[in-house]
C-alpha atoms as a PDB file:
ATOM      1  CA  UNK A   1     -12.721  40.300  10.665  1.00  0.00           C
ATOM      2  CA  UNK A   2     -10.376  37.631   9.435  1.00  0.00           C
ATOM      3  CA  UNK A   3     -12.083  34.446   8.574  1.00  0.00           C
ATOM      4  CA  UNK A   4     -10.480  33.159   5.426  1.00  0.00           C
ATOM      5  CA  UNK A   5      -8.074  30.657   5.073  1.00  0.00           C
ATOM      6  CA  UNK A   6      -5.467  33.078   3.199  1.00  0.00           C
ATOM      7  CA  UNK A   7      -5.310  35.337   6.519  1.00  0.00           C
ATOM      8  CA  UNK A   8      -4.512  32.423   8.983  1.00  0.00           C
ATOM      9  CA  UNK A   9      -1.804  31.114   6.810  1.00  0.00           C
ATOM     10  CA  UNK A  10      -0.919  34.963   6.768  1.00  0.00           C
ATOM     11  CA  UNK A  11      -0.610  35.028  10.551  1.00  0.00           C
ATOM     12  CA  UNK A  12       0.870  31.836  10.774  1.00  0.00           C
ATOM     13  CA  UNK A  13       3.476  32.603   8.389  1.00  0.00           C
ATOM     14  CA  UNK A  14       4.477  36.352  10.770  1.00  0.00           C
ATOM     15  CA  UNK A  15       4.415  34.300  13.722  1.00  0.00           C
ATOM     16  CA  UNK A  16       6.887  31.548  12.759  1.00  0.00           C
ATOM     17  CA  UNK A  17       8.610  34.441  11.059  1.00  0.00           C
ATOM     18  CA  UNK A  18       8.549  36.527  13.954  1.00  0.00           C
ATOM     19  CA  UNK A  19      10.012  33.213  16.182  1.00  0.00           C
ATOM     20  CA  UNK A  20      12.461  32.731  13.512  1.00  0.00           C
ATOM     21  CA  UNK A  21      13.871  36.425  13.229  1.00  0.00           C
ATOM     22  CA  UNK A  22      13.428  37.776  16.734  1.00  0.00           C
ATOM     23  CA  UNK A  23      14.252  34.231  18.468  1.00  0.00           C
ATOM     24  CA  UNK A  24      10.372  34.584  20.560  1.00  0.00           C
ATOM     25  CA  UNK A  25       9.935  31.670  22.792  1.00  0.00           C
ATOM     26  CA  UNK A  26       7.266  29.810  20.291  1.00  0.00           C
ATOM     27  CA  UNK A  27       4.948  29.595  23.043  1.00  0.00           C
ATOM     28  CA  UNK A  28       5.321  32.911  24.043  1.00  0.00           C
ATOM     29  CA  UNK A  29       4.494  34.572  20.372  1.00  0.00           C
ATOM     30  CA  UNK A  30       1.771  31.622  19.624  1.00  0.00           C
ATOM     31  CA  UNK A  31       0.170  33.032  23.056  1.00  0.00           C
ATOM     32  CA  UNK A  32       0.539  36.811  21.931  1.00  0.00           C
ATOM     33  CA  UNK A  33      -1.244  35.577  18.579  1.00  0.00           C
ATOM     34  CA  UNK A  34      -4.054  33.861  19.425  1.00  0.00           C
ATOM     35  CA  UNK A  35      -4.496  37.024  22.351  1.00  0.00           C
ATOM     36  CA  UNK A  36      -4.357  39.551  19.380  1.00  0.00           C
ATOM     37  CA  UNK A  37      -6.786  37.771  17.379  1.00  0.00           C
ATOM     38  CA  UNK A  38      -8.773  36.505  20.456  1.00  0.00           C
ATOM     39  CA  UNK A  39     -12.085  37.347  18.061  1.00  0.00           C
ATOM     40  CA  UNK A  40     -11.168  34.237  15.926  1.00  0.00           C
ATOM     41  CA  UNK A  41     -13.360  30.861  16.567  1.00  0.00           C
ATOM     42  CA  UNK A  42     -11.897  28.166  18.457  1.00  0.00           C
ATOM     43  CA  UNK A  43     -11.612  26.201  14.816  1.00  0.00           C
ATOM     44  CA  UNK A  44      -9.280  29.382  13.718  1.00  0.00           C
ATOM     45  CA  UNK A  45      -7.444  29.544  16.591  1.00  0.00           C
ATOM     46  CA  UNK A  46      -6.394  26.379  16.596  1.00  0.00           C
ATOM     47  CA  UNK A  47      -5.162  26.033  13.515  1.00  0.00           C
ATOM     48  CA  UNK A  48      -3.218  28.476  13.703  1.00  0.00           C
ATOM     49  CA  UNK A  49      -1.680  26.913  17.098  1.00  0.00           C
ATOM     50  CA  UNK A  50      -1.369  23.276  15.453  1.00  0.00           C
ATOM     51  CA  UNK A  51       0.321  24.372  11.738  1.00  0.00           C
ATOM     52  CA  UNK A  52       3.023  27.178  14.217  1.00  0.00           C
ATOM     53  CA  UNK A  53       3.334  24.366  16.723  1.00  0.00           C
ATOM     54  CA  UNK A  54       3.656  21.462  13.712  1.00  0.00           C
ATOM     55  CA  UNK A  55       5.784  23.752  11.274  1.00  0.00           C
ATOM     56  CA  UNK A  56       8.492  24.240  14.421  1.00  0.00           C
ATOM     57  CA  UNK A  57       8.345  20.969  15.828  1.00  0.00           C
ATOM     58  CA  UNK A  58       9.344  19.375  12.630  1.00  0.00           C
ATOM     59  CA  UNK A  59      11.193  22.120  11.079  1.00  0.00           C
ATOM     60  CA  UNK A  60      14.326  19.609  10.303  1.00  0.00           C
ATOM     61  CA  UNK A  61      11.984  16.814   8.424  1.00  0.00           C
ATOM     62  CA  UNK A  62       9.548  19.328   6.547  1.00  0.00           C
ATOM     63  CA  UNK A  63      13.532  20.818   5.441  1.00  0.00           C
ATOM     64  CA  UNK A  64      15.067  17.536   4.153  1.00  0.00           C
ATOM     65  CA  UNK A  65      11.475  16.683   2.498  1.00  0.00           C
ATOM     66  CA  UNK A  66      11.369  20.235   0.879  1.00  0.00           C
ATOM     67  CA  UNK A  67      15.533  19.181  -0.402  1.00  0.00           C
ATOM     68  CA  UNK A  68      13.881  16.166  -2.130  1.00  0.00           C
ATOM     69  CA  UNK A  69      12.395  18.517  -4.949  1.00  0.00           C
ATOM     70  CA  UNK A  70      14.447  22.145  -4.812  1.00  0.00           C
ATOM     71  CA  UNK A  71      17.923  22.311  -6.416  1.00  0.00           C
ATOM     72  CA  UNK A  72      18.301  25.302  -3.633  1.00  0.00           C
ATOM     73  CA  UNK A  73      19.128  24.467  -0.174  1.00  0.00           C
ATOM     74  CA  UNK A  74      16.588  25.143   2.354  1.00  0.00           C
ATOM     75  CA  UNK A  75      19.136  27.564   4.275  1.00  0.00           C
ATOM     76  CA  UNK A  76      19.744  29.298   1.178  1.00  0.00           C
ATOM     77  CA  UNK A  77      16.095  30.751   0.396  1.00  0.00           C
ATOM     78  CA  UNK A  78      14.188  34.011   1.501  1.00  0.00           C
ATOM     79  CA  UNK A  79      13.032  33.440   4.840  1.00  0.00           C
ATOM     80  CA  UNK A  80       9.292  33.780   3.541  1.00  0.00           C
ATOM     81  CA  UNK A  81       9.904  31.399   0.736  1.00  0.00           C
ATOM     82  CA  UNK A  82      11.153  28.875   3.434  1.00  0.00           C
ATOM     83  CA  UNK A  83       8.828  29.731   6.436  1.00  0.00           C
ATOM     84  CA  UNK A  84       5.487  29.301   3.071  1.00  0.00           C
ATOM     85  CA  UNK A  85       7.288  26.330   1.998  1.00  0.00           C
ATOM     86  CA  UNK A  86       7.461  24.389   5.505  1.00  0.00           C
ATOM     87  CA  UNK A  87       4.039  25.580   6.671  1.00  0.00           C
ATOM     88  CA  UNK A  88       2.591  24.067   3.071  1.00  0.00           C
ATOM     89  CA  UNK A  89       4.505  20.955   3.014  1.00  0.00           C
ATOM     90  CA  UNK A  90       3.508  20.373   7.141  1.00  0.00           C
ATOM     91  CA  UNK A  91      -0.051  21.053   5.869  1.00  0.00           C
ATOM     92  CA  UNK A  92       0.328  18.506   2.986  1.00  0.00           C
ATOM     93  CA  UNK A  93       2.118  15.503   4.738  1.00  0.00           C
ATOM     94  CA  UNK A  94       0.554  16.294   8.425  1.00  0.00           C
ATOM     95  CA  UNK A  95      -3.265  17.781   8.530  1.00  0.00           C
ATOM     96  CA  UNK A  96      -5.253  15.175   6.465  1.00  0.00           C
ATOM     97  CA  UNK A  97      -8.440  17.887   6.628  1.00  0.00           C
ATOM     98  CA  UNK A  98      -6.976  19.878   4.407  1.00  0.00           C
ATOM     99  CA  UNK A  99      -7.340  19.807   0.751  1.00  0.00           C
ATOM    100  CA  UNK A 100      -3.512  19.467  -1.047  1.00  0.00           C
ATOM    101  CA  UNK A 101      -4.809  21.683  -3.772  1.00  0.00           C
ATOM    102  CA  UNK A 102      -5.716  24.602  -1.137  1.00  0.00           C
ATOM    103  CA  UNK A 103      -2.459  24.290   0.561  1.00  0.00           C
ATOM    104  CA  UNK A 104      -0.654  24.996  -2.612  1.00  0.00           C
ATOM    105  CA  UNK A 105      -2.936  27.797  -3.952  1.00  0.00           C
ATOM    106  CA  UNK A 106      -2.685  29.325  -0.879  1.00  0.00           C
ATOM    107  CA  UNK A 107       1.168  29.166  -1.094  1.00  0.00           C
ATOM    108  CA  UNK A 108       1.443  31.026  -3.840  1.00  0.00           C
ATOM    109  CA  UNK A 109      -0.652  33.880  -3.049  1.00  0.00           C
ATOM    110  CA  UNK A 110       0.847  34.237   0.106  1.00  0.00           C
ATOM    111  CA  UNK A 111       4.063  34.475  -1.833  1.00  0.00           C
ATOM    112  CA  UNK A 112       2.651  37.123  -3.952  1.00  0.00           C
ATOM    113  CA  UNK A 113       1.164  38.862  -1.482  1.00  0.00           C
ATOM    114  CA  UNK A 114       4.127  38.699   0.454  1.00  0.00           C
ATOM    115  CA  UNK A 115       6.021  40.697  -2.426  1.00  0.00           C
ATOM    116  CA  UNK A 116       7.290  36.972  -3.739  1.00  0.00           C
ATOM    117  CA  UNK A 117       5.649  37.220  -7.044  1.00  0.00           C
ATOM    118  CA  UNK A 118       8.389  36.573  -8.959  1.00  0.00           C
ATOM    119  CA  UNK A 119       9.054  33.285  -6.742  1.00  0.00           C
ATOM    120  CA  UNK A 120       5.721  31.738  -6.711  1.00  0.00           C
ATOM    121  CA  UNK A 121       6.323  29.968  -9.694  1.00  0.00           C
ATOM    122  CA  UNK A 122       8.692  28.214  -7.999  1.00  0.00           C
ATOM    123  CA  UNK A 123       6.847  27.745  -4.255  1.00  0.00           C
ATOM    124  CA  UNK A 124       3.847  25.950  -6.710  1.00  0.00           C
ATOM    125  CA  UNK A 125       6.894  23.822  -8.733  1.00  0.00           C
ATOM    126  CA  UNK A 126       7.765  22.672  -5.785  1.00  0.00           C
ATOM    127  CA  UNK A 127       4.553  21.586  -3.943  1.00  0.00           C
ATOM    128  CA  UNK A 128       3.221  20.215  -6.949  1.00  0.00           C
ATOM    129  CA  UNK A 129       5.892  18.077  -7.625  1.00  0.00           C
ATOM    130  CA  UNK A 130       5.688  16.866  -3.959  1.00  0.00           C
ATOM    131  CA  UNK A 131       1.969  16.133  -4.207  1.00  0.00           C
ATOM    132  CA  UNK A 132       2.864  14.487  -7.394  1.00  0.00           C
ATOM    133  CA  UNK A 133       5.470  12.147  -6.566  1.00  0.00           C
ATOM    134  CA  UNK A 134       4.848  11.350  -2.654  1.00  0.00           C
ATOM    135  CA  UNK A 135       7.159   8.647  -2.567  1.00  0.00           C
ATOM    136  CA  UNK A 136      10.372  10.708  -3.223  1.00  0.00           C
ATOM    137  CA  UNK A 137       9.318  12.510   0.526  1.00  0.00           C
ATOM    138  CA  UNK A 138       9.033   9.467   2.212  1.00  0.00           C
ATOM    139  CA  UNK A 139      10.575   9.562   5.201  1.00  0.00           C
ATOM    140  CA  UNK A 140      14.068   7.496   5.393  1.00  0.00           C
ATOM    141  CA  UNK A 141      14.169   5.191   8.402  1.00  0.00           C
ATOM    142  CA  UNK A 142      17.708   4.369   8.857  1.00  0.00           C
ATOM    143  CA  UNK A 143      18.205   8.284   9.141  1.00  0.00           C
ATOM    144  CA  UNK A 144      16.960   8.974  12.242  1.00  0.00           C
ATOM    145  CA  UNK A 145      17.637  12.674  12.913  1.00  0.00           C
ATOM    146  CA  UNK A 146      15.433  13.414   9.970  1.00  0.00           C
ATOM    147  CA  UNK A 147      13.080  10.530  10.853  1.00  0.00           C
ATOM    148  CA  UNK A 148      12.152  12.390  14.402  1.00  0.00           C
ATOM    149  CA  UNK A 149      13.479  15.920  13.018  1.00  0.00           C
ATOM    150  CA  UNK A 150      15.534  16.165  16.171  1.00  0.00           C
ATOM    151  CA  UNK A 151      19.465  17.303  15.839  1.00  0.00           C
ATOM    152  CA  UNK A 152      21.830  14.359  14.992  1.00  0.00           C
ATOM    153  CA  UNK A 153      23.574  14.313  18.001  1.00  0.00           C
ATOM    154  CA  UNK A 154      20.591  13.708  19.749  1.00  0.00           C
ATOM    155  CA  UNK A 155      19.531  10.767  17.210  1.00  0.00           C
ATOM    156  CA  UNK A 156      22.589   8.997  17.472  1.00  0.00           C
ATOM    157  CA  UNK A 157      22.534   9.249  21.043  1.00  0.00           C
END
């Protein structure tokens, strides 16, 4: 049975990874998920729901925030490296229940377990420094495609 915190960020990362790759309706996968691993308590289940549903819904912030503290362009990274960095830094800046500490020790196991190992020093460098330095992710108000993480046209508009 999959209980531990690890394994949800494990399914969470397939699933937006799945979305990503295959172009799945989110609520379409997220409903295939939680039917797979209907054994998971309602406390599992939706977590995994809120950090897929959070993670997509604010892909283009979580992005621009990551930018703040990588010299390598979001588009430019593995698509595990970037699917574990946006579920962390969503975790981080959007779930106050959990710890900052777990997010990022989680991160880079996932990584590793993922086959990243060589890249986890960098997944930790980069959540560390964001934990760090909170201000340099703040949010920038006059730009307000990033501000809502909805296209530009649309934020202009």
């Amino acid at each position: 049975m999959i209980t531990n915190s690890e394994n949800l960020r494990d399914i969470v990362c397939e699933l937006l990874l799945e979305i990503e790759r295959e172009q799945t309706p989110s609520h379409v996968a997220i409903r295939r998920m939680l039917e797979k691993y209907q054994y998971l308590g309602s406390g599992e289940r939706g977590f995994i729901s809120r950090l897929t549903r959070g993670t997509l819904e604010r892909r283009m912030t979580l992005d621009w925030m990551i930018e703040q503290f990588s010299s390598i362009k979001v588009k430019k990274m593995k698509p595990v490296i970037r699917t574990i960095l946006r579920m962390s830094v969503y975790q981080i800046k959007y779930m106050d229940g959990v710890p900052e500490s777990a997010v990022c020790n989680e991160a880079v196991k996932l990584a590793k377990k993922r086959g990243f190992k060589n890249l986890s020093g960098f997944v930790n460098g980069i959540l560390r420094n964001m934990i760090r330095n909170p201000e340099k992710s703040e949010l920038p108000e006059d730009n307000l495609s990033v501000y809502y993480s909805q296209p530009k046209w649309l934020a202009d508009y």
